[in-house]
C-alpha atoms as a PDB file:
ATOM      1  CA  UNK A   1      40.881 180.821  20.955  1.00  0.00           C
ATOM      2  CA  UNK A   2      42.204 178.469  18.406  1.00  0.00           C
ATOM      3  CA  UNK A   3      39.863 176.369  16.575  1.00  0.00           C
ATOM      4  CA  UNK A   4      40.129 172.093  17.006  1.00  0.00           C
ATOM      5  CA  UNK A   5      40.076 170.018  14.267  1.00  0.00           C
ATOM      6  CA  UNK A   6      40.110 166.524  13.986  1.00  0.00           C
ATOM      7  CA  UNK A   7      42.341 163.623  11.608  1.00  0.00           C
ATOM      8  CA  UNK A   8      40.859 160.779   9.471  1.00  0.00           C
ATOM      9  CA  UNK A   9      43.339 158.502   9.298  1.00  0.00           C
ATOM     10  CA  UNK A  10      41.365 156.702   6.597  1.00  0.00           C
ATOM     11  CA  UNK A  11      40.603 160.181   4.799  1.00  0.00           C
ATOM     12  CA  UNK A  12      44.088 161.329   5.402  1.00  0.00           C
ATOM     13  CA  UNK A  13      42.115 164.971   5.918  1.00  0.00           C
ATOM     14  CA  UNK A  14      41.819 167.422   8.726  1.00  0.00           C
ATOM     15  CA  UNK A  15      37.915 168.329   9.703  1.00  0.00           C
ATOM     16  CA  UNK A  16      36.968 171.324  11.683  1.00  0.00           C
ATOM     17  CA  UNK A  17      35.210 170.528  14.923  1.00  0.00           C
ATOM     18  CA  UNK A  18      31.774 172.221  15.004  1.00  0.00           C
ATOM     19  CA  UNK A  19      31.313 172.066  11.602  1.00  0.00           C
ATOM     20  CA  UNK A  20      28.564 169.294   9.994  1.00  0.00           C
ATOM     21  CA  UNK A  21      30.220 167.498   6.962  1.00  0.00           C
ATOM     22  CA  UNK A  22      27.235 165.199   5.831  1.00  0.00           C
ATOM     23  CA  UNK A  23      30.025 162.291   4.729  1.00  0.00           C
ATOM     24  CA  UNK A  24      32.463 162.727   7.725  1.00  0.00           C
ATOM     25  CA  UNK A  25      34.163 159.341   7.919  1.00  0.00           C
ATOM     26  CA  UNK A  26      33.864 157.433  11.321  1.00  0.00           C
ATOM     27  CA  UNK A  27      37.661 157.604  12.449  1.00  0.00           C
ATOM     28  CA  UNK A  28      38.031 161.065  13.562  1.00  0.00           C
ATOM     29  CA  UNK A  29      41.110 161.687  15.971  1.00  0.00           C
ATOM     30  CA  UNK A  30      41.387 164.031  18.294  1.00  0.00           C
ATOM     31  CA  UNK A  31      44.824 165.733  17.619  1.00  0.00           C
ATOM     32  CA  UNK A  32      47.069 168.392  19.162  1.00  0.00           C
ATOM     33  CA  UNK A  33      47.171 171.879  17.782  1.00  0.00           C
ATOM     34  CA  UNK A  34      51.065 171.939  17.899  1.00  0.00           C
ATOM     35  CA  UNK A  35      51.294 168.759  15.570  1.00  0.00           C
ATOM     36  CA  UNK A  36      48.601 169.887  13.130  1.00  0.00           C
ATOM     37  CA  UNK A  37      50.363 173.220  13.151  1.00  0.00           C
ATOM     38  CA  UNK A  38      53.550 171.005  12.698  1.00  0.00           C
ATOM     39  CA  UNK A  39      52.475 168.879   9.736  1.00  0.00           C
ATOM     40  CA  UNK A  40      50.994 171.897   7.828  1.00  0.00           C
ATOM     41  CA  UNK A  41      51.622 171.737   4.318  1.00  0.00           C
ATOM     42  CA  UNK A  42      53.446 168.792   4.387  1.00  0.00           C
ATOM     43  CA  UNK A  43      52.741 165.494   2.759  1.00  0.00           C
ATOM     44  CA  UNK A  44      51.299 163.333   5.757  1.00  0.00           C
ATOM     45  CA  UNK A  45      50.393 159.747   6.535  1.00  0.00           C
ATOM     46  CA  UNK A  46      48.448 158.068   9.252  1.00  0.00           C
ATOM     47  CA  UNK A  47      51.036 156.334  11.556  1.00  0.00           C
ATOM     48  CA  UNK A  48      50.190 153.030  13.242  1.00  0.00           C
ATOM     49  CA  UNK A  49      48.130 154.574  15.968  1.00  0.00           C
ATOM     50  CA  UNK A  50      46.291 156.752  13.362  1.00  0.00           C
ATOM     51  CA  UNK A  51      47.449 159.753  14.081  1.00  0.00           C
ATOM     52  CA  UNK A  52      48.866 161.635  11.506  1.00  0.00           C
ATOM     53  CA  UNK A  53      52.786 162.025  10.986  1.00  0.00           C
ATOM     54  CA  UNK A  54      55.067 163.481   8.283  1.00  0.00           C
ATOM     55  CA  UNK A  55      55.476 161.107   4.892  1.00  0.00           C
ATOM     56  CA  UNK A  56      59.204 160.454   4.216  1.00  0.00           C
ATOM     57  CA  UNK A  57      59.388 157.999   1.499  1.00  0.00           C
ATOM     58  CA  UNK A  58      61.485 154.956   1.813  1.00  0.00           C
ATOM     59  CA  UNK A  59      64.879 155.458   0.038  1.00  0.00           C
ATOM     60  CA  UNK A  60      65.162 153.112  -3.322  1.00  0.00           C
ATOM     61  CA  UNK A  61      66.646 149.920  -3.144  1.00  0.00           C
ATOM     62  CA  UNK A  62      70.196 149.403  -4.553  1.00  0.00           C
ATOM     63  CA  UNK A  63      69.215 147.225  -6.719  1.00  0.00           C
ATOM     64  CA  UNK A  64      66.410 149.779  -7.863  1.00  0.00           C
ATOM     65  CA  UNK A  65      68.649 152.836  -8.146  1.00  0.00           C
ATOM     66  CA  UNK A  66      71.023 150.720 -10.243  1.00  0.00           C
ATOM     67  CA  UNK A  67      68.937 149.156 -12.795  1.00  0.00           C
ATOM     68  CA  UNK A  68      67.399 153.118 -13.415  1.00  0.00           C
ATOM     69  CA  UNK A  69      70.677 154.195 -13.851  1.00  0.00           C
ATOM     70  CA  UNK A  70      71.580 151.616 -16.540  1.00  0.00           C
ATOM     71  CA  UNK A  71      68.710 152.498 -18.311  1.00  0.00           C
ATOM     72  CA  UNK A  72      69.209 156.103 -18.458  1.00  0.00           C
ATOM     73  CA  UNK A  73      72.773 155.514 -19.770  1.00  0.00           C
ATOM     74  CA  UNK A  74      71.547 152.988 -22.356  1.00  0.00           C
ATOM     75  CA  UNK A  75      69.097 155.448 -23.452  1.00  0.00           C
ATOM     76  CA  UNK A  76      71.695 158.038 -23.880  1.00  0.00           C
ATOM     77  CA  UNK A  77      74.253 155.389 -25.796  1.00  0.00           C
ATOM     78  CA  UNK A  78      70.946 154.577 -27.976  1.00  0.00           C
ATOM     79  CA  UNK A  79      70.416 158.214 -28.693  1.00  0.00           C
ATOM     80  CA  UNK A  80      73.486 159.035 -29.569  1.00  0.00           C
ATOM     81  CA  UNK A  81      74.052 155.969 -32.155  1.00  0.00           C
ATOM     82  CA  UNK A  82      70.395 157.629 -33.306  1.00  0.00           C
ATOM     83  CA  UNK A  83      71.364 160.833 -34.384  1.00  0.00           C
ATOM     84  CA  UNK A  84      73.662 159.342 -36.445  1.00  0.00           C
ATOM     85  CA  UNK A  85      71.390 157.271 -38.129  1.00  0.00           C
ATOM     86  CA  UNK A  86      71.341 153.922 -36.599  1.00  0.00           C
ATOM     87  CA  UNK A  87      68.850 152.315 -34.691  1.00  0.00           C
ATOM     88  CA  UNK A  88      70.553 152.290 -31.831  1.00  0.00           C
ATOM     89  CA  UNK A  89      74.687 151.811 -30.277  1.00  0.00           C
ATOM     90  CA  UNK A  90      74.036 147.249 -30.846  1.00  0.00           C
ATOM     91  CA  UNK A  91      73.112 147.920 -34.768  1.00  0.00           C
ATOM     92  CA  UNK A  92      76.188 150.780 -35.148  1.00  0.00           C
ATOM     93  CA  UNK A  93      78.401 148.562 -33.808  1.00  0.00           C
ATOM     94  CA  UNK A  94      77.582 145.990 -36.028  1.00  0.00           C
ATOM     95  CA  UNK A  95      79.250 147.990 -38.680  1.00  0.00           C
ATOM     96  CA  UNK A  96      82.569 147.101 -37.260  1.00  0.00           C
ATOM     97  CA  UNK A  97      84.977 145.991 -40.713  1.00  0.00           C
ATOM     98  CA  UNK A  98      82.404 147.673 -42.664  1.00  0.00           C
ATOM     99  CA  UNK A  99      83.892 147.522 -46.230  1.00  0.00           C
ATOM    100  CA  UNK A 100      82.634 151.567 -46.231  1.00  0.00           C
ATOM    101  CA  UNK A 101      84.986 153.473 -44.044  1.00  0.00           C
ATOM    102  CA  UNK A 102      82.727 156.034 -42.862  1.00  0.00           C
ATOM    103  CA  UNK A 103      80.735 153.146 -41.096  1.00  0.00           C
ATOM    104  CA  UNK A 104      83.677 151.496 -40.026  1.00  0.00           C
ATOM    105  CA  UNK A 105      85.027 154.433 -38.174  1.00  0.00           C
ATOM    106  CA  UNK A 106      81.922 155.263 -36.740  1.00  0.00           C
ATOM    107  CA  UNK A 107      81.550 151.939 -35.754  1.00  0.00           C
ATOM    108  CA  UNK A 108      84.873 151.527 -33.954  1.00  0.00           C
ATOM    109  CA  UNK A 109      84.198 155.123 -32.267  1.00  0.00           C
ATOM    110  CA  UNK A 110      80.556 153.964 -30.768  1.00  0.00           C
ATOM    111  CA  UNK A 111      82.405 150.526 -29.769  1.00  0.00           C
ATOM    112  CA  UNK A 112      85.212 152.244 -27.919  1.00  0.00           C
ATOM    113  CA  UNK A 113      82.847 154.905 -26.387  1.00  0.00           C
ATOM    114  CA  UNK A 114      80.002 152.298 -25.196  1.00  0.00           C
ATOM    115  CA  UNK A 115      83.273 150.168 -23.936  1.00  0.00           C
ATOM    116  CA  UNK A 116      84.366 153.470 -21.322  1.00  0.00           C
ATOM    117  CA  UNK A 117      81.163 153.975 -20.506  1.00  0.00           C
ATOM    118  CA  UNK A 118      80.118 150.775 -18.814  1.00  0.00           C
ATOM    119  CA  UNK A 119      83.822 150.477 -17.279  1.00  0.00           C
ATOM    120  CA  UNK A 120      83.564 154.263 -15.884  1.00  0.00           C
ATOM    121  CA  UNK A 121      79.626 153.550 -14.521  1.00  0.00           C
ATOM    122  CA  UNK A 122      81.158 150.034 -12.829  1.00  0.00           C
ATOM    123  CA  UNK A 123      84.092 151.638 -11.474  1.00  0.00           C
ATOM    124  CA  UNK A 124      82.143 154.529  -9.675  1.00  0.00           C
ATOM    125  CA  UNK A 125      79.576 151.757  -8.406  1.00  0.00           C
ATOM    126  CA  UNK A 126      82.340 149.849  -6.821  1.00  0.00           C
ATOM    127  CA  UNK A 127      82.966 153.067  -5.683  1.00  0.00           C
ATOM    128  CA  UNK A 128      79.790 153.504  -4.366  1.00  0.00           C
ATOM    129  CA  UNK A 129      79.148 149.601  -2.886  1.00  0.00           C
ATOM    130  CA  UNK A 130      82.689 150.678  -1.147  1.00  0.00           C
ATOM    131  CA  UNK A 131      80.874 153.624   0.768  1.00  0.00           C
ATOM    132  CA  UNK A 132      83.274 156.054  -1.012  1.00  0.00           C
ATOM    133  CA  UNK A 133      80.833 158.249  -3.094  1.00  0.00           C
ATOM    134  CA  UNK A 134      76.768 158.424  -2.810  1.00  0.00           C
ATOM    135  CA  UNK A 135      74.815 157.084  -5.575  1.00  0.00           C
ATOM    136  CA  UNK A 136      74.299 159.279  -9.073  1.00  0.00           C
ATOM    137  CA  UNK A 137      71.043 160.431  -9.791  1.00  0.00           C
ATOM    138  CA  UNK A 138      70.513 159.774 -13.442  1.00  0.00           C
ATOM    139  CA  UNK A 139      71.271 163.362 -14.090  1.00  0.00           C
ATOM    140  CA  UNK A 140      74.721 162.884 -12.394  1.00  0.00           C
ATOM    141  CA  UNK A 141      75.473 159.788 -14.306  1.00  0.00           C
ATOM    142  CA  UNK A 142      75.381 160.804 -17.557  1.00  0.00           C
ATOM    143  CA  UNK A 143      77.235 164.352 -16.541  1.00  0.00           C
ATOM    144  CA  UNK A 144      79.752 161.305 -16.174  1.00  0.00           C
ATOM    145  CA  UNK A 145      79.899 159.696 -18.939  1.00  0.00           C
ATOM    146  CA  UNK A 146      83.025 159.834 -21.362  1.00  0.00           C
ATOM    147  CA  UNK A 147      82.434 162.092 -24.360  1.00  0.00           C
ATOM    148  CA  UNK A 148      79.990 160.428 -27.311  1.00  0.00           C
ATOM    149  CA  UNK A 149      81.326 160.371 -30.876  1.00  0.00           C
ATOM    150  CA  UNK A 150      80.898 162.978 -32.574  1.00  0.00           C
ATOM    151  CA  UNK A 151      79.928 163.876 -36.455  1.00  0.00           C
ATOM    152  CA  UNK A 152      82.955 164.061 -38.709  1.00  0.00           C
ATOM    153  CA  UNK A 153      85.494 161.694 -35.931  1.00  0.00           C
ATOM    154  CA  UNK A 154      87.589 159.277 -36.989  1.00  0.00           C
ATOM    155  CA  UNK A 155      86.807 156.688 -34.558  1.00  0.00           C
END
């Protein structure tokens, strides 16, 4: 015979009937074998009635997904202008008619580069707003992005 356990909704655990837990909580919930077999090692919630039911996150919010994305390409742009010694892509481009060349043409390369990125990440979101791709992950985004500047370019 199958042993019958019971849900705490406010516990969010599963207690074995017949056995004495000295802090049981007061909710206990009588609940089908099949849908505690079911919901077996799977994150769970209590569902309006109390019983328990599968957790599936809400999806993010456009406006959510978008403003993480931005930030993980910024962070890249930043990191790249970094490694070549500026505090980030705002202060290299500063360096724009730089009377030293070197930091001119880097410059001009990180202004060029930061300029493709942004148009490439607003052209795939109209793309996405139009239905016609699903949103990047932040991984996916930057797989994107245009090729950084590199050591030794020209600009």
């Amino acid at each position: 015979m199958a042993q019958k356990w019971k849900f705490s909704p406010s516990t969010l655990g599963w207690y074995l009937v017949g056995v004495d837990y000295p802090n049981a909580p007061d909710d206990l919930l009588d609940v089908p074998a099949a849908l505690r077999e079911e919901l077996l090692g799977k994150q769970i919630e209590a569902g309006p009635d109390g019983m328990p039911r599968e957790y599936v996150p809400a999806a993010p919010d456009a406006a959510s997904s978008i403003a993480a994305l931005t930030a993980a390409v910024q962070i890249v742009l930043d990191a790249q202008a970094r490694s070549f010694g500026y505090d980030d892509i705002k202060t290299a481009i500063t360096y724009r008619g730089d009377p030293n060349p070197k930091f001119a043409a880097e410059a001009e390369a990180f202004f060029a580069w930061r300029s493709a990125v942004w148009t490439q990440a607003y052209q795939h979101l109209a793309l996405v707003q139009a239905g016609g791709a699903p949103m990047p992950t932040a991984e996916e985004a930057i797989a994107m992005m245009p090729p950084a500047p590199s050591k030794g370019q020209d600009g």
